[in-house]
Protein backbone atom coordinates (compact mmCIF):
# COMPACT_ATOMS: atom_id res chain seq x y z
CA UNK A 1 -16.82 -11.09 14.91
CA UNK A 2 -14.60 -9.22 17.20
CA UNK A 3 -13.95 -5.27 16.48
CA UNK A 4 -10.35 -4.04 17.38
CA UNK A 5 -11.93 -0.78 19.18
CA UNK A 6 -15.42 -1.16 19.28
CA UNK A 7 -15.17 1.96 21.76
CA UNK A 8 -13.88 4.15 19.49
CA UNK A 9 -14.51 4.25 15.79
CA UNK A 10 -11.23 6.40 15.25
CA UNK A 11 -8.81 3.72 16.30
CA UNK A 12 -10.03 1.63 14.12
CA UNK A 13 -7.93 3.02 11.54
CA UNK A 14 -5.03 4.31 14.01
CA UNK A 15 -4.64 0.61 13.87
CA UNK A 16 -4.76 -0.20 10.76
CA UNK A 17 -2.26 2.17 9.71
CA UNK A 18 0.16 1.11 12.03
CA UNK A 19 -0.41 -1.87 10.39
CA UNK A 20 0.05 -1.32 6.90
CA UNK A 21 3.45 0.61 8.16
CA UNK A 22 4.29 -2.72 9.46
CA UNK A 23 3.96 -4.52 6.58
CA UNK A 24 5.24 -2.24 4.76
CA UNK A 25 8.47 -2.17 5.82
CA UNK A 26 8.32 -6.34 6.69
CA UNK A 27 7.55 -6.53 2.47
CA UNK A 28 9.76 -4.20 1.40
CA UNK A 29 12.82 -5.83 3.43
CA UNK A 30 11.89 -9.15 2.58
CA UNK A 31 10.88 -8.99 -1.10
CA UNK A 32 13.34 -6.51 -2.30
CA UNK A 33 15.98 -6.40 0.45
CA UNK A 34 15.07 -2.11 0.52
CA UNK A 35 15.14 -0.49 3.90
CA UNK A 36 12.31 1.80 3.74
CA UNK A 37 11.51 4.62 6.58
CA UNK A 38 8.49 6.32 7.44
CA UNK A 39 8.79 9.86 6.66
CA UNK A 40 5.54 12.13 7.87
CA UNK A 41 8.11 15.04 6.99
CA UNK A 42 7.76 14.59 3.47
CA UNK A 43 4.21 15.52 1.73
CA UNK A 44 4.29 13.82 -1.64
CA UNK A 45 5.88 11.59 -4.49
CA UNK A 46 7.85 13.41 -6.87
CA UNK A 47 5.89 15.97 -9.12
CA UNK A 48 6.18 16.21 -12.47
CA UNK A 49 6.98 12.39 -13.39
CA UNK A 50 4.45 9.87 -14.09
CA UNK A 51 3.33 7.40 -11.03
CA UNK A 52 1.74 4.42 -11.00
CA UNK A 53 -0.58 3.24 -8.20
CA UNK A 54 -1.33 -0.75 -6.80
CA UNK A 55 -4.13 -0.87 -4.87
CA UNK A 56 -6.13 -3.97 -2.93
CA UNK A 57 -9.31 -3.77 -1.41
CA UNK A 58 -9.93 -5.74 2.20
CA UNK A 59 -13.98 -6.45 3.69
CA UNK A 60 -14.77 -8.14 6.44
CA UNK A 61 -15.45 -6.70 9.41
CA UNK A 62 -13.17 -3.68 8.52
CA UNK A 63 -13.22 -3.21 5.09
CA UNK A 64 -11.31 -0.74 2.89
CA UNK A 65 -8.91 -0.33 0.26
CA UNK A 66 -4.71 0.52 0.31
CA UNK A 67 -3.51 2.20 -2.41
CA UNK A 68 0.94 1.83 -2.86
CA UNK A 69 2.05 4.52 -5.74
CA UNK A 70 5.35 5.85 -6.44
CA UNK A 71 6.88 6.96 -9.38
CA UNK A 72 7.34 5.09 -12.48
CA UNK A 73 10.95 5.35 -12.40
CA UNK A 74 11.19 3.63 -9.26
CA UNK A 75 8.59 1.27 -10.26
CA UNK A 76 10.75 -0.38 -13.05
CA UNK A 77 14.02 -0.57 -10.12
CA UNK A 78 11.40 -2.34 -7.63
CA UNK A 79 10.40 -4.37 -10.84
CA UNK A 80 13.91 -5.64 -11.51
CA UNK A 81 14.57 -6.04 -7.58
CA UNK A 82 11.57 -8.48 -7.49
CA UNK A 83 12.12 -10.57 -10.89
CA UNK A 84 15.82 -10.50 -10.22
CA UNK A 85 16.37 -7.91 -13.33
CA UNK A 86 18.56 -5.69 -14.15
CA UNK A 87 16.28 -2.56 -15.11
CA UNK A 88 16.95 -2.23 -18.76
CA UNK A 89 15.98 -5.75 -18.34
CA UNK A 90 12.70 -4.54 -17.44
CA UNK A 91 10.13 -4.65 -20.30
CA UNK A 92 7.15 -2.23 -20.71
CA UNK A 93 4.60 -0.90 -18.56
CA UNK A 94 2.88 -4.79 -18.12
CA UNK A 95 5.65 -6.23 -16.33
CA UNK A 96 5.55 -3.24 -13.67
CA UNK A 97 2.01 -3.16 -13.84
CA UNK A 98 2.00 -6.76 -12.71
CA UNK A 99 4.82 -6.28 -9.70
CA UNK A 100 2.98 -3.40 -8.15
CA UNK A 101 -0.37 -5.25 -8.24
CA UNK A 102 1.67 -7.81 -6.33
CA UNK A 103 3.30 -5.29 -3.85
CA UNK A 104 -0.11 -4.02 -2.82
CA UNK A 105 -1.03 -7.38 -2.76
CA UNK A 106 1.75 -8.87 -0.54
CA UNK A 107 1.44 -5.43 1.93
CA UNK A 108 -2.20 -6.04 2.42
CA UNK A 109 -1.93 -9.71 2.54
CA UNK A 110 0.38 -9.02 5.97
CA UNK A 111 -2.19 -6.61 7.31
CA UNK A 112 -4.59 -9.50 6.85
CA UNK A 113 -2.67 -12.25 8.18
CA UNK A 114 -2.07 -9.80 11.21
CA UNK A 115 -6.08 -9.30 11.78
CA UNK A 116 -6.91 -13.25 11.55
CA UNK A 117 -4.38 -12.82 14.25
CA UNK A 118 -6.46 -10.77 16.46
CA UNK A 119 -9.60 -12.70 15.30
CA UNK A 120 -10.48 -10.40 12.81
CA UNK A 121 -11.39 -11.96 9.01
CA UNK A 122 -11.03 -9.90 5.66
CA UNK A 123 -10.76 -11.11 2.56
CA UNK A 124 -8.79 -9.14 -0.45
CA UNK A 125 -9.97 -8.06 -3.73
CA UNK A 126 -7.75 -8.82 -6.98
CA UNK A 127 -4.70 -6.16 -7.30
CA UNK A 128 -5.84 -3.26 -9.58
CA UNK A 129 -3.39 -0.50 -11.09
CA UNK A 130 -3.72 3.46 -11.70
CA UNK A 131 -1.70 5.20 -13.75
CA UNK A 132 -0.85 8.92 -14.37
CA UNK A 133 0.80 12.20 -14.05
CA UNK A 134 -1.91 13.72 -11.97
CA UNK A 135 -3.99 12.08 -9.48
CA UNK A 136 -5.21 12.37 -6.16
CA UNK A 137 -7.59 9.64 -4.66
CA UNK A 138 -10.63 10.79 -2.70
CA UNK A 139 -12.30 9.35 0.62
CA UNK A 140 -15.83 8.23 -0.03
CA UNK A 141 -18.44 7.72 2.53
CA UNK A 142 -17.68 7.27 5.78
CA UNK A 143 -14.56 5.77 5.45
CA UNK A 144 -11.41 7.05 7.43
CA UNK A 145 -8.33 8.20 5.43
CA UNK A 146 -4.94 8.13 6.46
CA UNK A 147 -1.71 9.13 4.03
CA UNK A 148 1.91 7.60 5.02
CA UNK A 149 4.70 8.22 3.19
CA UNK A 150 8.19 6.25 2.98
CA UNK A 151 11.40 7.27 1.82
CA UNK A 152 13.86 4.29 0.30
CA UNK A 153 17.62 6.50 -0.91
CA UNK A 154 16.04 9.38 -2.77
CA UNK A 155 12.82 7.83 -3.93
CA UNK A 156 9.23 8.16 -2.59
CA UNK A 157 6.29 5.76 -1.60
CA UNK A 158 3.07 7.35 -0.55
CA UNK A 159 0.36 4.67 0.88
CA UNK A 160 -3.22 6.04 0.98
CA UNK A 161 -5.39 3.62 3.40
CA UNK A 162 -9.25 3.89 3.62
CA UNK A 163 -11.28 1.62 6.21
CA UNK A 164 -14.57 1.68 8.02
CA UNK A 165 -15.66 -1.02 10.27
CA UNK A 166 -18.48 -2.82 8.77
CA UNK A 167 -21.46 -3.00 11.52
């Protein structure tokens, strides 16, 4: 199976960041019609209000995981966006649950489609959810760890991405 930098074990995930911002923003545009930008300015989502995190998982011969989390405010207007709802419309934390799986899943279902591209095969795990006021997610192993952030108006999307080529 080919290896995107087999030369150096750091671009791996240079590159798979700049994919993820990729599909990001191709996801975002397309699914809700929201112009996000990349914003390494900014160092966090909002404190003090409750998030809630998608993640999916990718192995293959990069494997990893990308987690999507944002506040639950803006969770419920990316909710309505995608079901076509107004946000009162928007019932309970299930429904979000369910369209933030499906962001995460969409994002790294891009990043996939854009590896088969360069002859690379993953295959995703089922979307999972985190909820909470305080959380941080910590790198395991030998996996590398990068943290983007986007900005869409006044609202705030960090992406935490974990990968290590698989030998």
């Amino acid at each position: 199976m080919p290896r995107l930098h087999a030369d150096d074990r750091d671009v791996i995930i240079d590159d798979v960041e700049k994919l993820i911002s990729t599909a990001m923003k191709e996801v975002f545009l397309k699914a809700l019609s929201f112009d996000i930008q990349q914003d390494q300015s900014l160092d966090t989502v909002a404190e003090g209000e409750p998030h809630v995190a998608g993640s999916v998982g990718f192995v293959g011969g990069i494997s990893g995981i990308v987690y999507i989390y944002t506040t639950c405010r803006f969770a419920r207007a990316m909710t309505g966006k995608m079901l076509g709802l107004a946000e009162a419309e928007v019932e309970g934390d299930e429904m979000i649950n369910d369209a933030m799986g499906e962001m995460a899943n969409m994002v790294v279902g891009v990043m996939k489609s854009k590896l088969a591209d360069q002859g690379l095969q993953v295959s995703l795990t089922i979307p999972s959810i985190v909820r909470g006021n305080h959380f941080t997610i910590e790198q395991s192993g030998s996996a590398h760890r990068r943290v983007l952030i986007f900005k869409c108006d006044e609202h705030r999307l960090l992406v935490e991405v974990m990968a290590k080529e698989q030998n």
